[in-house]
C-alpha atoms as a PDB file:
ATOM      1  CA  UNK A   1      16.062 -10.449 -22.557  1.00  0.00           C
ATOM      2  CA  UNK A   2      13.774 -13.530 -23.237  1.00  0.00           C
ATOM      3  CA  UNK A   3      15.512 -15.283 -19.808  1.00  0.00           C
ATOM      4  CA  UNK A   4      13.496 -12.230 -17.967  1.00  0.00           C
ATOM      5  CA  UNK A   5      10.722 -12.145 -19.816  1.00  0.00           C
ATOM      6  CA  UNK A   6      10.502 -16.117 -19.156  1.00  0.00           C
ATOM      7  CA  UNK A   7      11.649 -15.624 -15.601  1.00  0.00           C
ATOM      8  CA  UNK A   8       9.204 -12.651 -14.961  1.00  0.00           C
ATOM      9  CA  UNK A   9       6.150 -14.607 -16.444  1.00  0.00           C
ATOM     10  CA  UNK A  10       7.155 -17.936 -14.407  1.00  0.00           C
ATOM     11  CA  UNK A  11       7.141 -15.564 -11.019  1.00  0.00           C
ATOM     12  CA  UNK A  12       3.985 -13.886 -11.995  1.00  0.00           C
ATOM     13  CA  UNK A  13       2.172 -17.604 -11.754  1.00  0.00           C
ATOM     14  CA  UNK A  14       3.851 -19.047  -9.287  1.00  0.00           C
ATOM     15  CA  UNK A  15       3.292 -15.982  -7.210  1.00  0.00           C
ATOM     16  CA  UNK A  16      -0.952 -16.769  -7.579  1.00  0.00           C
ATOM     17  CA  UNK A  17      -0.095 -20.575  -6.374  1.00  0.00           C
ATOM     18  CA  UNK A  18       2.450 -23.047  -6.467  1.00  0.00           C
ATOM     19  CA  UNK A  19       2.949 -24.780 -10.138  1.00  0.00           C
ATOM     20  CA  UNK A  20       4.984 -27.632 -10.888  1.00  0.00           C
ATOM     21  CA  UNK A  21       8.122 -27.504 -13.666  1.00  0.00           C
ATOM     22  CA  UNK A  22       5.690 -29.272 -15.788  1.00  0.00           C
ATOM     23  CA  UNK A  23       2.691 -26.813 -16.016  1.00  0.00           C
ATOM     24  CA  UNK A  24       5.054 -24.073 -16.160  1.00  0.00           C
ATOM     25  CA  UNK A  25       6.986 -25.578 -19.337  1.00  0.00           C
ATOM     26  CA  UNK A  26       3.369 -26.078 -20.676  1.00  0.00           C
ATOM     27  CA  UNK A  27       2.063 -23.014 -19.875  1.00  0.00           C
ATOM     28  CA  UNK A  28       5.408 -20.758 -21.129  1.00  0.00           C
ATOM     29  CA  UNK A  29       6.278 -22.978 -24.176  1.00  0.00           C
ATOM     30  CA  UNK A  30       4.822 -20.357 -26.356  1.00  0.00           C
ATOM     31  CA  UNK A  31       6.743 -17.246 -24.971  1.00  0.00           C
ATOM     32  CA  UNK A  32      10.427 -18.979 -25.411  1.00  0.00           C
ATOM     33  CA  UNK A  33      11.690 -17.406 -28.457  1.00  0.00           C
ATOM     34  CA  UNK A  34      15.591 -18.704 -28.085  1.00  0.00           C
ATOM     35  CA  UNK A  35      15.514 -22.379 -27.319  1.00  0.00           C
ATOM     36  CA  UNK A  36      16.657 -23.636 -24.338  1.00  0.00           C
ATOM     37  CA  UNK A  37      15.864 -20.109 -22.814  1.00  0.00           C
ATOM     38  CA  UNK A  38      12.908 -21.623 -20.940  1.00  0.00           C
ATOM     39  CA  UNK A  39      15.165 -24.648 -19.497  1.00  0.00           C
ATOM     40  CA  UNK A  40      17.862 -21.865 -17.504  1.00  0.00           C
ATOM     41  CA  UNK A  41      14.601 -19.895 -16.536  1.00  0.00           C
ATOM     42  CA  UNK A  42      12.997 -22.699 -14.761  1.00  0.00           C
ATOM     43  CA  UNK A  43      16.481 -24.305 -13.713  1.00  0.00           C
ATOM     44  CA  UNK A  44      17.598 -20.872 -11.961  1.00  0.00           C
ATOM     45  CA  UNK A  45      13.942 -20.823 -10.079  1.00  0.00           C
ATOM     46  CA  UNK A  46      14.367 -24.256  -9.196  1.00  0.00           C
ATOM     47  CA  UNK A  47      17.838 -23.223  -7.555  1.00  0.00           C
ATOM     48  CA  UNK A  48      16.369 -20.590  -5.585  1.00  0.00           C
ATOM     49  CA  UNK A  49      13.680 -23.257  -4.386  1.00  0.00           C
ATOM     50  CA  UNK A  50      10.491 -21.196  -6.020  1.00  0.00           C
ATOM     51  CA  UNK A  51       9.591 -24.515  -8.100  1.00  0.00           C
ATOM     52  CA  UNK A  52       9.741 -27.257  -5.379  1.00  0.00           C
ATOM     53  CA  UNK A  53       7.560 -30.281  -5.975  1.00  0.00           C
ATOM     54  CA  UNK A  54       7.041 -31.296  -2.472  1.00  0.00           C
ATOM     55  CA  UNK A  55       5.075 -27.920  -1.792  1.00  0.00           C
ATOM     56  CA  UNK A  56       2.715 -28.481  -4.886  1.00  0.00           C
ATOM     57  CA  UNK A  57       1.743 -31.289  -4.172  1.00  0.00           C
ATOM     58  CA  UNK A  58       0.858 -30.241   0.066  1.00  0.00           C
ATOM     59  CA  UNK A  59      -0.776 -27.438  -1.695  1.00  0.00           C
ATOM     60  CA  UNK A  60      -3.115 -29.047  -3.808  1.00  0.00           C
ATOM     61  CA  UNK A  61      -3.923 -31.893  -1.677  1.00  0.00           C
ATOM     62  CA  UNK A  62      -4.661 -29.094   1.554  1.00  0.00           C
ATOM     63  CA  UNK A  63      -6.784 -27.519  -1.444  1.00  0.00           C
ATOM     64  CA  UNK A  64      -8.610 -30.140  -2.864  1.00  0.00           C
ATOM     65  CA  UNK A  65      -8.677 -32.811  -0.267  1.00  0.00           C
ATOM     66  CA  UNK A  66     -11.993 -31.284   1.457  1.00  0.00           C
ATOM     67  CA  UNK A  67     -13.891 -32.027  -1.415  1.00  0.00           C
ATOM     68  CA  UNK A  68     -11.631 -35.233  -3.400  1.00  0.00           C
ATOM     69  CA  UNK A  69     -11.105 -38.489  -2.553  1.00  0.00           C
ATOM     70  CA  UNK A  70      -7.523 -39.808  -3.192  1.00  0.00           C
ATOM     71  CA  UNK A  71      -8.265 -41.573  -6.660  1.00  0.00           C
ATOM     72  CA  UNK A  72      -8.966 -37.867  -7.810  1.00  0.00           C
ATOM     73  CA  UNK A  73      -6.319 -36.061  -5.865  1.00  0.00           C
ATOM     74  CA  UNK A  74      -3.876 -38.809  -7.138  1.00  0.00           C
ATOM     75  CA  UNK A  75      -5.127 -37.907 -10.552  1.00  0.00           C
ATOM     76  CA  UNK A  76      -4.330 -33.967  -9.997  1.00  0.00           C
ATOM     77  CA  UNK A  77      -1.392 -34.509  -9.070  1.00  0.00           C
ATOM     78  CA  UNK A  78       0.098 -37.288 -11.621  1.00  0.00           C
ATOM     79  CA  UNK A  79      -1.237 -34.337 -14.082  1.00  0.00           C
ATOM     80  CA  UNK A  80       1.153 -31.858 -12.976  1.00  0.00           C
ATOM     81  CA  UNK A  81       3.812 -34.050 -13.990  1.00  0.00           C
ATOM     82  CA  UNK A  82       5.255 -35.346 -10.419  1.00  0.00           C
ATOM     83  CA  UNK A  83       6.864 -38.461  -9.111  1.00  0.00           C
ATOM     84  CA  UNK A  84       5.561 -40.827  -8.139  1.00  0.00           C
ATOM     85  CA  UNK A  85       6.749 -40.939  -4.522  1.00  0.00           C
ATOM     86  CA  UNK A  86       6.202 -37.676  -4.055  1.00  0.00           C
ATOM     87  CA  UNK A  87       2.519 -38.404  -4.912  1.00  0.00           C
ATOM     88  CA  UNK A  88       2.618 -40.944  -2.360  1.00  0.00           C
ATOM     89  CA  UNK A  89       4.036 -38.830   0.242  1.00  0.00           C
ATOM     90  CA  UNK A  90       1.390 -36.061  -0.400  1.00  0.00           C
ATOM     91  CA  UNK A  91      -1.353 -38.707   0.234  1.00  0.00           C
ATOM     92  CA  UNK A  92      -0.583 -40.381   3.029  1.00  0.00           C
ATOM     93  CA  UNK A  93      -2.810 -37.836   5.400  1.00  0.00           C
ATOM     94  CA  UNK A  94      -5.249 -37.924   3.161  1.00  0.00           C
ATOM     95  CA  UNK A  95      -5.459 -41.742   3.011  1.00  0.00           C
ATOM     96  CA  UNK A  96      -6.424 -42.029   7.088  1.00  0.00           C
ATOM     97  CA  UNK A  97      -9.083 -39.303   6.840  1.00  0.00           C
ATOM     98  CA  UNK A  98     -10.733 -40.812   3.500  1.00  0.00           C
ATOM     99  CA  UNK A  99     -13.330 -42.086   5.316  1.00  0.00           C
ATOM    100  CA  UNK A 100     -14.434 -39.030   7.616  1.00  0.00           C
ATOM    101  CA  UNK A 101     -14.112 -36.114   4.436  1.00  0.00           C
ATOM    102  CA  UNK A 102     -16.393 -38.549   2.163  1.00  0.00           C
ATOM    103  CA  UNK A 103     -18.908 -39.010   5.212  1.00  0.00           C
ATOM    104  CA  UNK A 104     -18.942 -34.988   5.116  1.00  0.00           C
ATOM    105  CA  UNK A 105     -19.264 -34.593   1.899  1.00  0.00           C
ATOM    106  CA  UNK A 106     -22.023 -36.866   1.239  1.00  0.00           C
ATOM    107  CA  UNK A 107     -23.903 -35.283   4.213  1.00  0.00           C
ATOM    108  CA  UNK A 108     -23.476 -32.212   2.915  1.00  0.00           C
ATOM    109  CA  UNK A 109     -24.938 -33.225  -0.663  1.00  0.00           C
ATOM    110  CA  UNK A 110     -27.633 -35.808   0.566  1.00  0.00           C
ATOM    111  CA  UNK A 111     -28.120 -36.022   3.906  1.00  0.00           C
ATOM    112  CA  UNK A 112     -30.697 -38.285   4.085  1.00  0.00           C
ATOM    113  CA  UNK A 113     -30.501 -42.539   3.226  1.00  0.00           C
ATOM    114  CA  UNK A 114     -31.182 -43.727  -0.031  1.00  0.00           C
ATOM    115  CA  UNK A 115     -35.279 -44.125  -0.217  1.00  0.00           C
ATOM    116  CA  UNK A 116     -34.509 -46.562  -3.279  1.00  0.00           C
ATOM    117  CA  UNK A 117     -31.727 -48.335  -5.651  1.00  0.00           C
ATOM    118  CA  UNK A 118     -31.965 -45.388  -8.077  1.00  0.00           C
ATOM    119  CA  UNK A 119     -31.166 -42.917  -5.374  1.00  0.00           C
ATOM    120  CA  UNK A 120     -28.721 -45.203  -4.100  1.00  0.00           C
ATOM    121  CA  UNK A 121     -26.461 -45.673  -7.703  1.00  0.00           C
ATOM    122  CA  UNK A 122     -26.938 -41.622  -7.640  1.00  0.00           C
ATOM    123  CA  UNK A 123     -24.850 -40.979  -4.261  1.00  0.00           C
ATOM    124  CA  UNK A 124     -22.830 -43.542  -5.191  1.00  0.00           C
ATOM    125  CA  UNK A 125     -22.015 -42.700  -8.569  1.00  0.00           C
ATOM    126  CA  UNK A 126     -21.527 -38.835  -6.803  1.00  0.00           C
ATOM    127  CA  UNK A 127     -18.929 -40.179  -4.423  1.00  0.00           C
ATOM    128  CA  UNK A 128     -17.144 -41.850  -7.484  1.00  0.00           C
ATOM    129  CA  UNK A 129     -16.819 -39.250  -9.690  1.00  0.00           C
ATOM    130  CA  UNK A 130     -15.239 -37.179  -6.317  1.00  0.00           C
ATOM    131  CA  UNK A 131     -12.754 -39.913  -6.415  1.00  0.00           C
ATOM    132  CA  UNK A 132     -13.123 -41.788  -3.571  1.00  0.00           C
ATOM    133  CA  UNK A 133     -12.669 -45.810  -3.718  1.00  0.00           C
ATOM    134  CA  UNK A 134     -15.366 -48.644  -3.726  1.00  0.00           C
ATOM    135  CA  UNK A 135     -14.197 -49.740   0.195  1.00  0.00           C
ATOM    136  CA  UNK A 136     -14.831 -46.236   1.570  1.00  0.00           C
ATOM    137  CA  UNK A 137     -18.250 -45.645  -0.309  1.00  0.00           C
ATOM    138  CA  UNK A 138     -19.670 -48.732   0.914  1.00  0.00           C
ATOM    139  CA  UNK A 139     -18.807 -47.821   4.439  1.00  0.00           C
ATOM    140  CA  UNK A 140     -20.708 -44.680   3.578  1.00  0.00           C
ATOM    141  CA  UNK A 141     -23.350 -45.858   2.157  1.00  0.00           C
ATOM    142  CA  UNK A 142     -23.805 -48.789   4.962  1.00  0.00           C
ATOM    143  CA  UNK A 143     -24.334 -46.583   7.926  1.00  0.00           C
ATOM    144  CA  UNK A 144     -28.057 -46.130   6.015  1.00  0.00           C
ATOM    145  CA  UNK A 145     -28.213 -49.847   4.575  1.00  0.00           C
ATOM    146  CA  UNK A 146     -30.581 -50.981   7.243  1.00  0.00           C
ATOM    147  CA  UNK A 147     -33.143 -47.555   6.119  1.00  0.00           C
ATOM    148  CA  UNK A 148     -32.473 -48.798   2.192  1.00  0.00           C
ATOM    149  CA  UNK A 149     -35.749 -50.790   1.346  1.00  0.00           C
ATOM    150  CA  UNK A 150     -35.978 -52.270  -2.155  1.00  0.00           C
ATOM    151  CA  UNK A 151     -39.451 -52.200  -3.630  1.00  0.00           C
ATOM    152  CA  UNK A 152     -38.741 -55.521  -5.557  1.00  0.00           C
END
């Protein structure tokens, strides 16, 4: 009875979105009354392929990509408790278009060139905290270097 309970509960997420074995082990932990009950649950969905690893991680990277660098989305996905290589394989399209979704997402936010070195350390702080790398935020930033004046 607690195998379908388990079972039912892991289907109801995953049905919503894709979770990894890890979030769903966190997230039912606290419904497994038998132990080990939890283990067949998620072993018998991973047999039928409803817990696949490659597909979470596509899913949060075509998610989260528009608006994440790949520091961040790298991040994400190390949280959900997958390998490493299937991190890396999940990143590699996101990797070549670094570059164009931070130039869109810094238009988006600023639009305009830094008017001083305060306004500068703010976009580029923004830019950080989205989780995009030091390279591709100074080739943001650059395209507006000539326009950046400092006062001093």
């Amino acid at each position: 009875m607690a195998t379908l309970s388990l079972t039912a509960r892991a289907l109801r997420l995953l049905s919503n979105r894709e979770h990894s074995r890890a979030e769903l082990e966190r997230k039912l932990a606290r419904h497994e009354e038998v132990p080990g009950t939890l283990a067949q649950a998620l072993n018998a969905l991973e047999a039928k392929d409803y817990i696949n690893p490659e597909r979470v991680a596509e899913s949060l990277v075509h998610r989260r990509s528009a608006k994440l660098g790949v520091a961040r989305l790298r991040q994400e996905l190390h949280a959900k408790g997958l390998a490493p290589q299937t991190i890396a394989d999940a990143l590699l399209h996101a990797r070549t278009t670094e570059l164009e979704r931070a130039q869109t997402i810094w238009h988006k936010k600023f639009g305009n060139a830094p008017h001083d070195a305060h306004e500068r350390a703010k976009q580029i702080r923004f830019l950080a905290s989205r989780g995009f790398g030091g390279d591709t935020i100074r080739q943001v930033i650059a395209g507006y270097e000539d326009d950046f004046t400092d006062p001093a």
